[in-house]
PDB file of N, CA and C in Angstrom:
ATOM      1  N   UNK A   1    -128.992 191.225-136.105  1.00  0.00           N
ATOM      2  CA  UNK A   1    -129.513 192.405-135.439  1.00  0.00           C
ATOM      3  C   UNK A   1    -128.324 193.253-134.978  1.00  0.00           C
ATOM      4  N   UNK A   2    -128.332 194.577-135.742  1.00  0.00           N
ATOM      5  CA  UNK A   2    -127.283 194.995-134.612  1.00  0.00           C
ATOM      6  C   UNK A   2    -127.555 195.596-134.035  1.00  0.00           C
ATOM      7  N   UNK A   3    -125.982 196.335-132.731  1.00  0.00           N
ATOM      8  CA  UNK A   3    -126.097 196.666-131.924  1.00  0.00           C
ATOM      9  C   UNK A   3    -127.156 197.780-131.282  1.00  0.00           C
ATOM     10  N   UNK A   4    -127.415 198.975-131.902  1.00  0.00           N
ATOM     11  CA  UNK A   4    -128.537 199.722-131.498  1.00  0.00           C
ATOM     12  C   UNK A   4    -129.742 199.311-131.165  1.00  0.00           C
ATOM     13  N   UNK A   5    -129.978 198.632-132.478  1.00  0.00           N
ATOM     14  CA  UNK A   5    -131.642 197.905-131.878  1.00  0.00           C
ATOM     15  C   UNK A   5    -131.572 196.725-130.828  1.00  0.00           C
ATOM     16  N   UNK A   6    -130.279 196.350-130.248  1.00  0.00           N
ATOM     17  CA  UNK A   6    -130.331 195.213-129.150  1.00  0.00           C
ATOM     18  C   UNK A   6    -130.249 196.429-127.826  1.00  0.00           C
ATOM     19  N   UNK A   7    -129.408 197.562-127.682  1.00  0.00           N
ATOM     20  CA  UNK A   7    -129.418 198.339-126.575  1.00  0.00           C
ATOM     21  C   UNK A   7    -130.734 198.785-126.705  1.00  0.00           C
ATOM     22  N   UNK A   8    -131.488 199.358-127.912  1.00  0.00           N
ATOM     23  CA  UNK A   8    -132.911 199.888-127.923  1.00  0.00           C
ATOM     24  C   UNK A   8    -133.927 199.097-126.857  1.00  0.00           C
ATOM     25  N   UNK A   9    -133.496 197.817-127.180  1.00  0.00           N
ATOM     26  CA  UNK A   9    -134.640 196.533-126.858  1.00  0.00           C
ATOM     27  C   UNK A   9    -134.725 196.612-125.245  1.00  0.00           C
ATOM     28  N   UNK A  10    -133.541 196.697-125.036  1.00  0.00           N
ATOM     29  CA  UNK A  10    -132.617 196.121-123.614  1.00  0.00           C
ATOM     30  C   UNK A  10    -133.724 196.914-122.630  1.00  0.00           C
ATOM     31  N   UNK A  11    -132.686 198.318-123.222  1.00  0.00           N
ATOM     32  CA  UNK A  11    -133.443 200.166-122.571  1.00  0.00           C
ATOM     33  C   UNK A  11    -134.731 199.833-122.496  1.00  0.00           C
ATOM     34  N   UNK A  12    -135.720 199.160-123.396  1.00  0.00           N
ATOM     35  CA  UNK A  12    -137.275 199.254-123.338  1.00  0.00           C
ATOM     36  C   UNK A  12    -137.345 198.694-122.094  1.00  0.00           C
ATOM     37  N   UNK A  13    -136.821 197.204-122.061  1.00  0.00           N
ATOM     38  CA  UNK A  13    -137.002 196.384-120.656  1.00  0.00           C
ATOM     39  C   UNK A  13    -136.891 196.485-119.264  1.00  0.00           C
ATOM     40  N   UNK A  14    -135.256 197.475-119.279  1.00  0.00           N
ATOM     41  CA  UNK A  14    -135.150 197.924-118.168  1.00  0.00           C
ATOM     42  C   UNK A  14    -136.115 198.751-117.745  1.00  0.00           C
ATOM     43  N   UNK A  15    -136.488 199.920-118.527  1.00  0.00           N
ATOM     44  CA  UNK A  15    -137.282 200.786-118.349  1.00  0.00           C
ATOM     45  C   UNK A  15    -138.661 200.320-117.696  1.00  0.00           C
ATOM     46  N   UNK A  16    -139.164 199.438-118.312  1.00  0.00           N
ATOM     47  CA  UNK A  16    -140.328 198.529-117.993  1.00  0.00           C
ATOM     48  C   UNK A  16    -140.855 198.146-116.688  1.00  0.00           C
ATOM     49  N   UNK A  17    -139.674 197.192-116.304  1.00  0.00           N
ATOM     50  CA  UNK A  17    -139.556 196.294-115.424  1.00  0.00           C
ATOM     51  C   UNK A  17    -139.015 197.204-113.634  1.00  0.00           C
ATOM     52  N   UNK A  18    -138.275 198.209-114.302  1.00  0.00           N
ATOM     53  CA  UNK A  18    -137.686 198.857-112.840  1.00  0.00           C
ATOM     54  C   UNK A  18    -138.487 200.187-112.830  1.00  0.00           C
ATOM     55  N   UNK A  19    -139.277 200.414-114.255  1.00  0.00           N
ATOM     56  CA  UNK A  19    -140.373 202.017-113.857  1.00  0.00           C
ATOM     57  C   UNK A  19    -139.424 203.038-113.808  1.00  0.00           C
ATOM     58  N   UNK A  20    -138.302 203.561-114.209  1.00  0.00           N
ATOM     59  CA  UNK A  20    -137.769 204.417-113.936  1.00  0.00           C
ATOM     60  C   UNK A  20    -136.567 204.457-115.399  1.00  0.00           C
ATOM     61  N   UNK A  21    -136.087 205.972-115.768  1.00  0.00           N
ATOM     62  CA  UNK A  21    -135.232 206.108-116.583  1.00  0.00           C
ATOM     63  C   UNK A  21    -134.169 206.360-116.274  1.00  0.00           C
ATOM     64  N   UNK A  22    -133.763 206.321-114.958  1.00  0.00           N
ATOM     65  CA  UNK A  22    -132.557 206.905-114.126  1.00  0.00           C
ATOM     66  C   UNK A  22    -131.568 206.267-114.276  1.00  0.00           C
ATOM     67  N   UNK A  23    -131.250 206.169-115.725  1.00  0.00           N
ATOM     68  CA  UNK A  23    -129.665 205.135-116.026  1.00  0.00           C
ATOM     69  C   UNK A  23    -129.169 205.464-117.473  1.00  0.00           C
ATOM     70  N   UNK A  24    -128.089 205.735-117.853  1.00  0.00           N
ATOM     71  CA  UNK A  24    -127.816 205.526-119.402  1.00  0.00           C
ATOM     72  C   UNK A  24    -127.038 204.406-119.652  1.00  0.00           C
ATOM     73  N   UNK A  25    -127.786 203.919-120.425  1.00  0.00           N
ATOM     74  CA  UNK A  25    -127.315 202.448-121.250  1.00  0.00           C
ATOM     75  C   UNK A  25    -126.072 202.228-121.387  1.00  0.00           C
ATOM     76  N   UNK A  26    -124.828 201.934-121.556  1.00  0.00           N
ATOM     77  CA  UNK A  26    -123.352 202.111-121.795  1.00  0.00           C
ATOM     78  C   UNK A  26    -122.732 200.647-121.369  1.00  0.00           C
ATOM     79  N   UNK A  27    -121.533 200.210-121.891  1.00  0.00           N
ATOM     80  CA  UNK A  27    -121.040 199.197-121.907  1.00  0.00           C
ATOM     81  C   UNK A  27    -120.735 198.568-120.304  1.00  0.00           C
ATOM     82  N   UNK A  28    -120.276 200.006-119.866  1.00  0.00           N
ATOM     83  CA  UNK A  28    -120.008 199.610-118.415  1.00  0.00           C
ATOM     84  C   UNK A  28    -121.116 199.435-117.336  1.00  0.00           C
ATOM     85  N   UNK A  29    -122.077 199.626-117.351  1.00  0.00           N
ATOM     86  CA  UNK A  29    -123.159 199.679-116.295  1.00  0.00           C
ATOM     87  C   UNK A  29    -123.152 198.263-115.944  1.00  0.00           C
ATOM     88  N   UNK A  30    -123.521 198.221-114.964  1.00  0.00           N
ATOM     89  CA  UNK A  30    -123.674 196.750-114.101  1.00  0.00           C
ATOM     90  C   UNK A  30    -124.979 197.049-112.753  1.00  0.00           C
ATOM     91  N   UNK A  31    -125.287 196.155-112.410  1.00  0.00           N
ATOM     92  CA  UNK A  31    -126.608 196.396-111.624  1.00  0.00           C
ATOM     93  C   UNK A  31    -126.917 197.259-110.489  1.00  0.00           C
ATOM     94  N   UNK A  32    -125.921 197.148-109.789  1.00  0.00           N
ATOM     95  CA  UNK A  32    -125.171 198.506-108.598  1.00  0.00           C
ATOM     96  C   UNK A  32    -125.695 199.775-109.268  1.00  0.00           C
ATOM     97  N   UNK A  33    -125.377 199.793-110.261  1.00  0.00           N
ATOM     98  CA  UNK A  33    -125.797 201.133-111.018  1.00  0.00           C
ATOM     99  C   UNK A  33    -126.574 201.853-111.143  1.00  0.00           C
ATOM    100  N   UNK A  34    -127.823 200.888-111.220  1.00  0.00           N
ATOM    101  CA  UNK A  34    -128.782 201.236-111.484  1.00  0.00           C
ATOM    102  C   UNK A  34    -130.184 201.072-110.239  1.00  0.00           C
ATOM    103  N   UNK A  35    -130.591 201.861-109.588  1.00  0.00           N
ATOM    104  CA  UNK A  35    -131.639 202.289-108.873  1.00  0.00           C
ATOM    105  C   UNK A  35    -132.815 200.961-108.795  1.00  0.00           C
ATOM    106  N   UNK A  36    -133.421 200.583-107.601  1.00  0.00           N
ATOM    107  CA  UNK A  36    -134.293 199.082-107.811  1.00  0.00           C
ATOM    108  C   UNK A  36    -134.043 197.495-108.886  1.00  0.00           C
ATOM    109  N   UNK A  37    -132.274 197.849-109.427  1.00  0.00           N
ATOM    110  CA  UNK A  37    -131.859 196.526-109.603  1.00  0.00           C
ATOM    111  C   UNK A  37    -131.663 195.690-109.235  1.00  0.00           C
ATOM    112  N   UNK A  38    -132.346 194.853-108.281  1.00  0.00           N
ATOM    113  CA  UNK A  38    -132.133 193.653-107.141  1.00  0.00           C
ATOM    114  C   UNK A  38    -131.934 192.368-107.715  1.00  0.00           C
ATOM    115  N   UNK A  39    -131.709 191.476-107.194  1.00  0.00           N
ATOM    116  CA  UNK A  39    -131.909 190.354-107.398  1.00  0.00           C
ATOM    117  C   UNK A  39    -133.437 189.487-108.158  1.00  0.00           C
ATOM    118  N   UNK A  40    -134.349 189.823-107.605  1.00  0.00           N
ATOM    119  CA  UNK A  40    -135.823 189.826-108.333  1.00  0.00           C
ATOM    120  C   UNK A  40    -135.689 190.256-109.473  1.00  0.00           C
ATOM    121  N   UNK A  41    -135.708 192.075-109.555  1.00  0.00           N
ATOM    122  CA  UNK A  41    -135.729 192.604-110.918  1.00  0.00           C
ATOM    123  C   UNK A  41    -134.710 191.733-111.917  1.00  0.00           C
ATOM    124  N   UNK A  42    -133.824 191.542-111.500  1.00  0.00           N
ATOM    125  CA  UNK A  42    -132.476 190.692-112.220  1.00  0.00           C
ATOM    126  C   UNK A  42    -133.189 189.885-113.367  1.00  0.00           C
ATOM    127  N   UNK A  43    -134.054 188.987-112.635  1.00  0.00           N
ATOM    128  CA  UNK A  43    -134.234 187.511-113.037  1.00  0.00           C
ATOM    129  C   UNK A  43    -135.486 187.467-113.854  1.00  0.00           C
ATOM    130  N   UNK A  44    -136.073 189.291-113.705  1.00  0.00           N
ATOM    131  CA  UNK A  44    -137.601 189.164-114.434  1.00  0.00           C
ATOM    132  C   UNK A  44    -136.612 190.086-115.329  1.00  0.00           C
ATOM    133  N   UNK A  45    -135.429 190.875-115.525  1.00  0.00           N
ATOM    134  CA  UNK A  45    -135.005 191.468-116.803  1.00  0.00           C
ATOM    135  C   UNK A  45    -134.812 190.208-117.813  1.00  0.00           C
ATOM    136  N   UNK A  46    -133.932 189.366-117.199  1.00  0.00           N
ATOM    137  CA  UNK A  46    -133.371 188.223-117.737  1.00  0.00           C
ATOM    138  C   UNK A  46    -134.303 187.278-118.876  1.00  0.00           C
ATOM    139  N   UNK A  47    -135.351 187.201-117.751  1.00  0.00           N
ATOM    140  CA  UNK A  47    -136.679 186.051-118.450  1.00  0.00           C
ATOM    141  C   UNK A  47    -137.209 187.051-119.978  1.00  0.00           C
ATOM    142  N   UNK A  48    -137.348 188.612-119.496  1.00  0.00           N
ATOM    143  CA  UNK A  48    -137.672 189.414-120.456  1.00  0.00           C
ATOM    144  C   UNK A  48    -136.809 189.339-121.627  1.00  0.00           C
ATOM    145  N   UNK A  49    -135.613 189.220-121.446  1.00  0.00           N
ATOM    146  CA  UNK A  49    -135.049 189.186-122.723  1.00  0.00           C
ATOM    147  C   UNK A  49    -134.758 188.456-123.560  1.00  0.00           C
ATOM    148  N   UNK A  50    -135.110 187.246-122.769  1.00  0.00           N
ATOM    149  CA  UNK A  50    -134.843 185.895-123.193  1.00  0.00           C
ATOM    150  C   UNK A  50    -136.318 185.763-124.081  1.00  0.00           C
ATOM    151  N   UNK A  51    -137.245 185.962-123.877  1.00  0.00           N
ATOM    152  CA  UNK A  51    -138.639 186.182-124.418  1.00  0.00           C
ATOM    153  C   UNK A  51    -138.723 187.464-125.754  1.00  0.00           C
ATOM    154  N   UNK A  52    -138.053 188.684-125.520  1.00  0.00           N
ATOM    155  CA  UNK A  52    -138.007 189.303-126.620  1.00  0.00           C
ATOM    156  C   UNK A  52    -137.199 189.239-127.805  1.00  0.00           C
ATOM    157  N   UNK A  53    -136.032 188.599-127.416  1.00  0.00           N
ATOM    158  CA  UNK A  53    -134.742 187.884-128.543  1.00  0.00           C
ATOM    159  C   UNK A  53    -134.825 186.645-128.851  1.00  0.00           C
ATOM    160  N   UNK A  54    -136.430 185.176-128.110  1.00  0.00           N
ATOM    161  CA  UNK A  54    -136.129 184.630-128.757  1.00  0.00           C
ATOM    162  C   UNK A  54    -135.303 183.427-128.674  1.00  0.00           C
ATOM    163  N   UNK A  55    -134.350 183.733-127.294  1.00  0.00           N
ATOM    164  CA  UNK A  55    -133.166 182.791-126.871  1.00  0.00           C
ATOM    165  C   UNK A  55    -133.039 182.423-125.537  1.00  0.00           C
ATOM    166  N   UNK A  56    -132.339 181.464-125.244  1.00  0.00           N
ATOM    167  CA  UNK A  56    -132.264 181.119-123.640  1.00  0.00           C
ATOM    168  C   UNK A  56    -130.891 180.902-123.552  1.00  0.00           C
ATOM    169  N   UNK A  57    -130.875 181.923-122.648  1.00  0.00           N
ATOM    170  CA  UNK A  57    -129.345 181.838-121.721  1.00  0.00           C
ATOM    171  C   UNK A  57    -128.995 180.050-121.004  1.00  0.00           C
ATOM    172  N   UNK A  58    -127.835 179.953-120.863  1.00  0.00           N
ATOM    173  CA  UNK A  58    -127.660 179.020-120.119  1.00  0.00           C
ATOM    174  C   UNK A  58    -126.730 179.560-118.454  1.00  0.00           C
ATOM    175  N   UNK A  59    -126.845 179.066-117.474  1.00  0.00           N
ATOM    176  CA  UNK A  59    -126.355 179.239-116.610  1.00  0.00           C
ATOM    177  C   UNK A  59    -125.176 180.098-116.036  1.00  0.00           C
ATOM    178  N   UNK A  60    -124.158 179.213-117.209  1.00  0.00           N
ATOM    179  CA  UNK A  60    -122.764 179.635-116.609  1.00  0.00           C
ATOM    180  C   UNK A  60    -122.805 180.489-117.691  1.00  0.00           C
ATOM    181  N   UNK A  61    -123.642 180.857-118.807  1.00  0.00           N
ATOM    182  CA  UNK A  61    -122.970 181.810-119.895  1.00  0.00           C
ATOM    183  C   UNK A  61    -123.641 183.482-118.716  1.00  0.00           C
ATOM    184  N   UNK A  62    -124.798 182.863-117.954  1.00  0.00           N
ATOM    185  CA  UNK A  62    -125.130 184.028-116.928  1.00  0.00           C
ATOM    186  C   UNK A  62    -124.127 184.323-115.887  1.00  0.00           C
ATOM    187  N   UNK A  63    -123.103 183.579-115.667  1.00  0.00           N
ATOM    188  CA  UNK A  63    -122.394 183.661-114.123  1.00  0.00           C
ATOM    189  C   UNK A  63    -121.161 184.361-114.980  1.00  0.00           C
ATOM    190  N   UNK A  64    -121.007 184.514-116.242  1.00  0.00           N
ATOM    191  CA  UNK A  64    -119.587 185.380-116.608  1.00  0.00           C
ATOM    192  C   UNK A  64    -120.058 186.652-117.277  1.00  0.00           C
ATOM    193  N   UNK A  65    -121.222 186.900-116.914  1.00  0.00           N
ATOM    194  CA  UNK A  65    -121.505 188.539-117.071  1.00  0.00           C
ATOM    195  C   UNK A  65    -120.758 189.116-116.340  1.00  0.00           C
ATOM    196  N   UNK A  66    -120.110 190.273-116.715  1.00  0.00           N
ATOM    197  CA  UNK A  66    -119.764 191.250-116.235  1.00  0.00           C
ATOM    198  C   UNK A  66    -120.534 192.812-116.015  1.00  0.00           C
ATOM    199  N   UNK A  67    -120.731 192.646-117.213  1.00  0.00           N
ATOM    200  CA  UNK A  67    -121.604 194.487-117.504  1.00  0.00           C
ATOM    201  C   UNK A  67    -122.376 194.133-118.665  1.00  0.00           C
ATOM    202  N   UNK A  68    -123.233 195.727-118.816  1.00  0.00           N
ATOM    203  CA  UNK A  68    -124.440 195.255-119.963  1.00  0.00           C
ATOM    204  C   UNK A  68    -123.244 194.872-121.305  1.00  0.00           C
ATOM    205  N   UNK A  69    -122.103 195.278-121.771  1.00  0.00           N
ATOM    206  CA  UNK A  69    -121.338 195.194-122.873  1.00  0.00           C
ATOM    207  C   UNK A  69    -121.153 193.835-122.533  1.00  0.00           C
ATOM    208  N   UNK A  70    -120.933 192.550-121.549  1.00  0.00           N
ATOM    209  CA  UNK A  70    -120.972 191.447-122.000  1.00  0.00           C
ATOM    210  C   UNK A  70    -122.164 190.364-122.021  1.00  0.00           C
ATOM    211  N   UNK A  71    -123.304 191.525-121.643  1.00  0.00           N
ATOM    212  CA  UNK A  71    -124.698 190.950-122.214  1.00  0.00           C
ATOM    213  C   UNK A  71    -124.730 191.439-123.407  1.00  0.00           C
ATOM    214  N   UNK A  72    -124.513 192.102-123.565  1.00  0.00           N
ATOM    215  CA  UNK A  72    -124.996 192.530-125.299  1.00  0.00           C
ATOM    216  C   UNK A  72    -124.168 191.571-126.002  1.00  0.00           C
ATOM    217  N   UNK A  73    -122.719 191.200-125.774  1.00  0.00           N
ATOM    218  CA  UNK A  73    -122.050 190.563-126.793  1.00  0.00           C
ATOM    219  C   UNK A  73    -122.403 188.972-126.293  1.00  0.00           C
ATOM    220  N   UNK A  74    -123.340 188.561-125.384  1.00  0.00           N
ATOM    221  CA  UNK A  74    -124.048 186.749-125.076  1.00  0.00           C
ATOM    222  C   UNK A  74    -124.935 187.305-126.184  1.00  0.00           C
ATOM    223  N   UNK A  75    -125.896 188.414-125.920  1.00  0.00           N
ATOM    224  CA  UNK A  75    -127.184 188.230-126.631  1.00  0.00           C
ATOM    225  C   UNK A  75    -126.725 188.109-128.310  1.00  0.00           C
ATOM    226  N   UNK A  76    -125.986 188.886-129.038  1.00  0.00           N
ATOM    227  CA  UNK A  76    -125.219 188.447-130.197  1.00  0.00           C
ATOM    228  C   UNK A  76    -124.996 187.082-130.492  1.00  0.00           C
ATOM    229  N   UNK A  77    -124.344 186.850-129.843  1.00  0.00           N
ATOM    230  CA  UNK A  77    -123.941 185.644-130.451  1.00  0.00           C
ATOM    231  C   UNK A  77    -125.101 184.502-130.295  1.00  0.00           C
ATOM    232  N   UNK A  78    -125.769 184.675-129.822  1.00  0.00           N
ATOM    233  CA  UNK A  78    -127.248 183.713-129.672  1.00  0.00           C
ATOM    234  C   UNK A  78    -128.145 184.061-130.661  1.00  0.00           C
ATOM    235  N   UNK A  79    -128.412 185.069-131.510  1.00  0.00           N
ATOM    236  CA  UNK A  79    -128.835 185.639-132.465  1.00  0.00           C
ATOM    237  C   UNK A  79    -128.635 184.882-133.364  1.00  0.00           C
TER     238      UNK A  79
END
């Protein structure tokens, strides 16, 4: 899968889950960023994507996120 249709996917979820478009997608964004990203929303984006790609994160591959660019490059390589 590449990259477009994994940010496409992502964008659907966020969008979804937080009700709002008030963000552009980009390597650097991190949760601060973005408007009703809490801790809750976090963990129901998380479960969401893990459900639309298919794959399950493991723990510590979650604790060395940095930004959506090193979710996109976990969700890759789990692909």
């Amino acid at each position: 899968m590449n990259i477009t249709t994994i940010k496409e996917k992502i964008s659907e979820i966020l969008t979804a889950i937080l009700e709002h478009t008030n963000f552009e997608l980009h390597d650097e964004l991190t949760a601060k960023d973005v408007d009703g990203w809490d801790s809750l929303s976090h963990m129901m984006i998380i479960t969401k994507i893990e459900e639309e790609f298919g794959i399950r994160f493991k723990l510590r591959d979650l604790n060395k996120l940095k930004n959506m660019g090193s979710l996109i490059t976990l969700i890759q390589s789990k692909l």
